[in-house]
C-alpha atoms as a PDB file:
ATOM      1  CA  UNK A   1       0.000   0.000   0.000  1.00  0.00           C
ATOM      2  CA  UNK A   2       1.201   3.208  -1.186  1.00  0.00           C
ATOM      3  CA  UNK A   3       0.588   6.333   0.245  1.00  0.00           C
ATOM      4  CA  UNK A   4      -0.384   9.702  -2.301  1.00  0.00           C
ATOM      5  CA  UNK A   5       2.507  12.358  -2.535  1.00  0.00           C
ATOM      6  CA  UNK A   6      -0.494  14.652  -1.172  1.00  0.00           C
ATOM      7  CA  UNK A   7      -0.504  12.436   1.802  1.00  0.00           C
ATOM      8  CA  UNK A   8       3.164  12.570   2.294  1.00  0.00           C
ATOM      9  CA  UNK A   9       3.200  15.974   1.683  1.00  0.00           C
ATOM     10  CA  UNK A  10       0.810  16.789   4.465  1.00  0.00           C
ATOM     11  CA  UNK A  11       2.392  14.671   6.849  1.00  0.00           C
ATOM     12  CA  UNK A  12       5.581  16.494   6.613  1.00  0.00           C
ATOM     13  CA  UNK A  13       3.810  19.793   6.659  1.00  0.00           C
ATOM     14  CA  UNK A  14       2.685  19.178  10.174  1.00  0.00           C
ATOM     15  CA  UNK A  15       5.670  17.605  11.165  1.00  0.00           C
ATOM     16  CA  UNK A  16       7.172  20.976  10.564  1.00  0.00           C
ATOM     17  CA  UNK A  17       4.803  23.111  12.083  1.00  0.00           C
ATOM     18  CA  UNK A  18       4.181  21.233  14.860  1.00  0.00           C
ATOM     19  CA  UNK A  19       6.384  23.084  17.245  1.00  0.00           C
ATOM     20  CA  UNK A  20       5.182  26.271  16.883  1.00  0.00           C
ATOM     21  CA  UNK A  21       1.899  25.486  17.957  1.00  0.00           C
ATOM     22  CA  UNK A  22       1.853  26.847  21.990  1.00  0.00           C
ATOM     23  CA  UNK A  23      -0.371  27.923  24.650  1.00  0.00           C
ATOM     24  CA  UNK A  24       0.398  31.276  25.648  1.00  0.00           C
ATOM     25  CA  UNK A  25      -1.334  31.661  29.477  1.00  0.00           C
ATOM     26  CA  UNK A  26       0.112  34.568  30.495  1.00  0.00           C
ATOM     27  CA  UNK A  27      -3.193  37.578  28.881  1.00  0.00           C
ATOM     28  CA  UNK A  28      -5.366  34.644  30.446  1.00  0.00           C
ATOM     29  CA  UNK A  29      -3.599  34.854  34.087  1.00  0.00           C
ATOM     30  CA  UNK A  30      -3.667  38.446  33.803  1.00  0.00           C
ATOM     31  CA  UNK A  31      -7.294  39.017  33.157  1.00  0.00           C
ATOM     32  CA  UNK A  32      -8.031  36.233  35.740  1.00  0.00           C
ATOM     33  CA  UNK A  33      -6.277  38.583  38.302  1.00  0.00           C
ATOM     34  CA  UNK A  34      -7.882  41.231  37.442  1.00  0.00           C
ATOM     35  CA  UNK A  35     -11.163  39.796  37.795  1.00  0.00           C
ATOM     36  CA  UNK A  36     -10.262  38.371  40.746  1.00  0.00           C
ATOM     37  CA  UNK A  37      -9.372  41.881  42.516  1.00  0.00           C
ATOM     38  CA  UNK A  38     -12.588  43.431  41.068  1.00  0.00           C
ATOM     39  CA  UNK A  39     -14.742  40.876  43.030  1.00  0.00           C
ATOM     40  CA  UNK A  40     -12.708  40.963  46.141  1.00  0.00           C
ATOM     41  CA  UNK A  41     -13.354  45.223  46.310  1.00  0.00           C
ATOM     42  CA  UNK A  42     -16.979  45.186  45.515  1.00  0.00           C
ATOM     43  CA  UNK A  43     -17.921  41.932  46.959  1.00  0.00           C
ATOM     44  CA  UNK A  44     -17.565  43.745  50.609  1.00  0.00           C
ATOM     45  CA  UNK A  45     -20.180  45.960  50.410  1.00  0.00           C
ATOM     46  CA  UNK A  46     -22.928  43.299  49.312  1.00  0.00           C
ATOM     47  CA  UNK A  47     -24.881  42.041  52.293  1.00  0.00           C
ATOM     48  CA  UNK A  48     -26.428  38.218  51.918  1.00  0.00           C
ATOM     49  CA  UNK A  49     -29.393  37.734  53.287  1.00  0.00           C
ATOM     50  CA  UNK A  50     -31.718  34.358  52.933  1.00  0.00           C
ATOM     51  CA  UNK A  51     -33.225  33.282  49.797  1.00  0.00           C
ATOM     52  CA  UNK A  52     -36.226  35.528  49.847  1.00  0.00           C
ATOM     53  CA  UNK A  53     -37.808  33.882  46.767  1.00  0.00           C
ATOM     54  CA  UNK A  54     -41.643  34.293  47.538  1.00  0.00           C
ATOM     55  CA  UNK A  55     -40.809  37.750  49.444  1.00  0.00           C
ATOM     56  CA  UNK A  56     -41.087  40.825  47.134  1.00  0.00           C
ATOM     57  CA  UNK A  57     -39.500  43.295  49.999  1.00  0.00           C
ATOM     58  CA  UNK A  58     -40.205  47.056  50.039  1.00  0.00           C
ATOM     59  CA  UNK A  59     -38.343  49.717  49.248  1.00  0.00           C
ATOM     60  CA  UNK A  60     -36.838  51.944  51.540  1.00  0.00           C
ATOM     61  CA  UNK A  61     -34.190  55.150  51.306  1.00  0.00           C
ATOM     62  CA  UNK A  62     -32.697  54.450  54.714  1.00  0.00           C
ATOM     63  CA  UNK A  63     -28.578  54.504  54.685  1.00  0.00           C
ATOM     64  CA  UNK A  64     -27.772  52.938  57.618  1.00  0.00           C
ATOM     65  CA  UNK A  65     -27.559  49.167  57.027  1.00  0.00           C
ATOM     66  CA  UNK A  66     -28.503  46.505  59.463  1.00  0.00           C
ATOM     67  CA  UNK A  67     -26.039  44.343  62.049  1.00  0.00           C
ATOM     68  CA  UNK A  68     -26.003  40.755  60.981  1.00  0.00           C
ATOM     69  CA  UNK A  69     -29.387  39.314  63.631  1.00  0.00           C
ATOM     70  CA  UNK A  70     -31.632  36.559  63.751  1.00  0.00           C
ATOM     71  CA  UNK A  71     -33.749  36.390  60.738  1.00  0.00           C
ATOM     72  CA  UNK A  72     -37.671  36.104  60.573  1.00  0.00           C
ATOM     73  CA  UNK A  73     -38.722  35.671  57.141  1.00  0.00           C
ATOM     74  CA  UNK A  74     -42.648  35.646  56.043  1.00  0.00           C
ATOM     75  CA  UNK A  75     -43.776  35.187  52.735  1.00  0.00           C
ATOM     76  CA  UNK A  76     -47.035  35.334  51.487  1.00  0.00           C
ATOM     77  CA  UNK A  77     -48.153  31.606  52.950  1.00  0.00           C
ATOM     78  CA  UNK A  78     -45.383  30.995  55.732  1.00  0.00           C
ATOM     79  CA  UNK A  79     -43.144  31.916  58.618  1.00  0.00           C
ATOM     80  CA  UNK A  80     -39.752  31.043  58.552  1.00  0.00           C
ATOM     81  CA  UNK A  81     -36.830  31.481  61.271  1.00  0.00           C
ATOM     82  CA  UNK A  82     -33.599  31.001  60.170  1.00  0.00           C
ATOM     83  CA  UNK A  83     -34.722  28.947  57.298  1.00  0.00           C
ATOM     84  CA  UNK A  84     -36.780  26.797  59.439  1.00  0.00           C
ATOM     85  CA  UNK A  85     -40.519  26.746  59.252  1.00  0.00           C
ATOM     86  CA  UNK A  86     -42.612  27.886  62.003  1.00  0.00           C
ATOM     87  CA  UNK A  87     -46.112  28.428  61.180  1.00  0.00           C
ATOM     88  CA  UNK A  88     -48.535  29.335  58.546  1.00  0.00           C
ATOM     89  CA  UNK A  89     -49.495  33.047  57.757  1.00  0.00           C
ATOM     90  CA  UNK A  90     -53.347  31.919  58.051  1.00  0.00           C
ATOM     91  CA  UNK A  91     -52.592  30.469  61.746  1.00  0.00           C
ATOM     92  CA  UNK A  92     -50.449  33.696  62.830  1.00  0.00           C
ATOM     93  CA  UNK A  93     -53.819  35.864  61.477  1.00  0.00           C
ATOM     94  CA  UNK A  94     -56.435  33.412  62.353  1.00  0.00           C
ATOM     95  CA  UNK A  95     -54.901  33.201  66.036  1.00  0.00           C
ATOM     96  CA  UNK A  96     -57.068  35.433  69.057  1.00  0.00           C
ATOM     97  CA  UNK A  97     -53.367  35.863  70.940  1.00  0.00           C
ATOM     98  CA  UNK A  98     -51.104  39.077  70.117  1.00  0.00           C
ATOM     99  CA  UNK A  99     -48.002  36.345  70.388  1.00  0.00           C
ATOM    100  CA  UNK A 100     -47.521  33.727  67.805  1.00  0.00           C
ATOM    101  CA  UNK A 101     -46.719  30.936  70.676  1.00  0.00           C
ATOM    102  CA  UNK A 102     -44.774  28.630  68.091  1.00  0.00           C
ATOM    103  CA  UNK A 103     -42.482  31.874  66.947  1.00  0.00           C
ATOM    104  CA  UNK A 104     -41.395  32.727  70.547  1.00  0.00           C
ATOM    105  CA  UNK A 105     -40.806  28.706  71.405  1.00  0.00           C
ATOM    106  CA  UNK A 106     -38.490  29.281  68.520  1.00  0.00           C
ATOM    107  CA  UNK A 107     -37.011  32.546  69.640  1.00  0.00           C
ATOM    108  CA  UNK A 108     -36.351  31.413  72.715  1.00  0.00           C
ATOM    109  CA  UNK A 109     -33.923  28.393  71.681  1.00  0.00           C
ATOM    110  CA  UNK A 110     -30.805  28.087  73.555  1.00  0.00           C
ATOM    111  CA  UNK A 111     -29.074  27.879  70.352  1.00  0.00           C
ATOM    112  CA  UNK A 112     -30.090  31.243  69.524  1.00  0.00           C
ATOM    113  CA  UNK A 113     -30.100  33.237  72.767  1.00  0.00           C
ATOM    114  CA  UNK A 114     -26.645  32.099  73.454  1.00  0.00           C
ATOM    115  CA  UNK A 115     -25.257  32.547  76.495  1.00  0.00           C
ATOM    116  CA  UNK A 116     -26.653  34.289  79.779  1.00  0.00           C
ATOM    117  CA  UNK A 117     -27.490  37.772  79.107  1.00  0.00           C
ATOM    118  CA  UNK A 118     -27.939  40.982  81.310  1.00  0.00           C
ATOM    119  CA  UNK A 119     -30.804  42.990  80.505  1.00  0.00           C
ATOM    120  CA  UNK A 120     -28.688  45.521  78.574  1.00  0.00           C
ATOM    121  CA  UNK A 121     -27.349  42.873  76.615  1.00  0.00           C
ATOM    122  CA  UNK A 122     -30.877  41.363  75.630  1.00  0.00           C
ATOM    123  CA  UNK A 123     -31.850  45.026  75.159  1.00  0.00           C
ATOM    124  CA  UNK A 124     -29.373  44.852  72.397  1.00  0.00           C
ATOM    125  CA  UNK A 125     -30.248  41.887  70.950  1.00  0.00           C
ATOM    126  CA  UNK A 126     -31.276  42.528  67.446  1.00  0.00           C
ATOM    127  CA  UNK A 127     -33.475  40.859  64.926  1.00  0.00           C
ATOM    128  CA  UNK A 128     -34.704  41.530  61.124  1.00  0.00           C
ATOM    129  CA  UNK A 129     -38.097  40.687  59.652  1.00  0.00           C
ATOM    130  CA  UNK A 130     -38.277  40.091  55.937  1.00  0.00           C
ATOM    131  CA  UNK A 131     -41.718  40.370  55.110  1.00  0.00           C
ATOM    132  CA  UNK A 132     -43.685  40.656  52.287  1.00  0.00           C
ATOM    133  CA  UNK A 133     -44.931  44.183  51.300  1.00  0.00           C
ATOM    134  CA  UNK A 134     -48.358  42.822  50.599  1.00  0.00           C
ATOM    135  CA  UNK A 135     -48.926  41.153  53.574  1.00  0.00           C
ATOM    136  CA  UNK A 136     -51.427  42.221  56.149  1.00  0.00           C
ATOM    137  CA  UNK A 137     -50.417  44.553  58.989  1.00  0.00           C
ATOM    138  CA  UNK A 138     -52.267  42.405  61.436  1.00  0.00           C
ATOM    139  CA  UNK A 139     -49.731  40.112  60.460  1.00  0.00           C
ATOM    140  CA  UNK A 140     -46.400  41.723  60.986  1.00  0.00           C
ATOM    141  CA  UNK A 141     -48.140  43.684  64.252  1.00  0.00           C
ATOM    142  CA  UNK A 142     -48.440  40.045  66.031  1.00  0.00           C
ATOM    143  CA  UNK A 143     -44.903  38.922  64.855  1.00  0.00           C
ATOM    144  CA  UNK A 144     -42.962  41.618  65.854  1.00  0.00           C
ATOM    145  CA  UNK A 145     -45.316  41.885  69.139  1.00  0.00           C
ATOM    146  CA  UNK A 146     -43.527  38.420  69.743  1.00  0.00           C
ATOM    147  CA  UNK A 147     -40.516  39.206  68.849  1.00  0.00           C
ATOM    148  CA  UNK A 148     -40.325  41.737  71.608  1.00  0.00           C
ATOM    149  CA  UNK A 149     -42.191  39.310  73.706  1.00  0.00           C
ATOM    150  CA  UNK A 150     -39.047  37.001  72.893  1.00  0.00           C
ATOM    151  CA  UNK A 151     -36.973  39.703  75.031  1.00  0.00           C
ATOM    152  CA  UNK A 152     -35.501  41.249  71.692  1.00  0.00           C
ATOM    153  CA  UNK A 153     -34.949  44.951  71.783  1.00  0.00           C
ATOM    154  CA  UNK A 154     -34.456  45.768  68.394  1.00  0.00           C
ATOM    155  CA  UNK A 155     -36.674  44.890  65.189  1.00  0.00           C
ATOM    156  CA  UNK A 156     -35.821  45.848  62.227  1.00  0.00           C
ATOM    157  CA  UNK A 157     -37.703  45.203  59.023  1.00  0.00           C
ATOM    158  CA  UNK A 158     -35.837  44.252  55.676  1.00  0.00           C
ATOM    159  CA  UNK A 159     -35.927  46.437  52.532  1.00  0.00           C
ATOM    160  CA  UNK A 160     -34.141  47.096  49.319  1.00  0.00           C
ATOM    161  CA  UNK A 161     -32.538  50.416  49.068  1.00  0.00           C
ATOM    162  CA  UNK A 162     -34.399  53.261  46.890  1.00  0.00           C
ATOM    163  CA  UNK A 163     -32.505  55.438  44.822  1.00  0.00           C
ATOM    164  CA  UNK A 164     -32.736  58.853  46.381  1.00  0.00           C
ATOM    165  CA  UNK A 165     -35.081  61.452  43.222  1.00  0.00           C
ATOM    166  CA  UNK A 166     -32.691  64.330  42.439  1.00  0.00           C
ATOM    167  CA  UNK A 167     -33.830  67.500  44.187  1.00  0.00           C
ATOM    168  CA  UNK A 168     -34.533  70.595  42.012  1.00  0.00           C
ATOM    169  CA  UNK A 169     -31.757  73.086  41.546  1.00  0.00           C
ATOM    170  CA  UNK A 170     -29.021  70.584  43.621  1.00  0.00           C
ATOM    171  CA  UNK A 171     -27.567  69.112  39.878  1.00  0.00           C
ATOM    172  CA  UNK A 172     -25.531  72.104  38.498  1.00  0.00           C
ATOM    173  CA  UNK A 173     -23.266  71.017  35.378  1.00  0.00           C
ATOM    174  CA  UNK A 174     -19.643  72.202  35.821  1.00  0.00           C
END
């Protein structure tokens, strides 16, 4: 069996060229870098909070941002603590008491008080409500009656952060 001269050709074409074909990684490692220190400088002003899928959280133009608390999240069907479910929203409103009795049994775990506390210290003791902006004020009025009740001395409900409207007259072009 004969190979073509085309063939042969070829072969030896590649042979040739074969070391000149290389990987060069340094523009790769360099915008890698670069990415990498972007992240790193803006990735310390984001605050994570929980998945707040079936939340759609007001709007607020406050600047002061929370301390990271204990979270109580309510969506439009449930009440959640840390993640964990606690009750139904119909059971909270349907309920005669001003304290949800299954939110404060869950307040009140060791695991989350911590430690002995003085009364300045639980005074301290902060907490953040994600709630829905639909949901009824009777609602949020008995949670965060309960989460008082649950010796916490600062609430502090969750919102998204409104772009301040331009005053009139305070935008003067250079």
């Amino acid at each position: 069996m004969s190979t073509s001269s085309r063939a042969r050709r070829m072969a030896q074409h590649h042979l040739r060229h074969k070391a000149d074909a290389e990987l060069n990684l340094i523009p790769l490692i360099d915008i890698l870098s670069v990415m990498v220190a972007f992240l790193l400088v803006y990735s310390t002003e984001v605050e994570v909070i929980q998945n707040s899928k079936g939340i759609e959280i007001p709007q607020s133009i406050a600047e002061v941002s929370p301390k990271q608390s204990v979270v109580v999240m309510i969506t439009k069907t449930d009440l959640f603590v840390q993640g964990e479910h606690i009750a139904t929203v119909q059971d909270v409103r349907d309920s005669k008491e001003t304290v949800v009795t299954a939110l404060r049994d869950a307040l009140k775990r060791p695991l989350l008080v911590g430690k002995d506390m003085t009364e300045k210290d639980l005074a301290q003791r902060e907490i953040t409500i994600m709630a829905d902006k639909a949901l009824p004020y009777e609602v949020l009025k008995k949670v965060m009656s309960t989460c008082t009740d649950a010796d916490y001395g600062k609430l502090s409900l969750a919102v998204i952060q409104k772009e301040k409207p331009v005053v009139a007259g305070q935008f003067r072009p250079g």
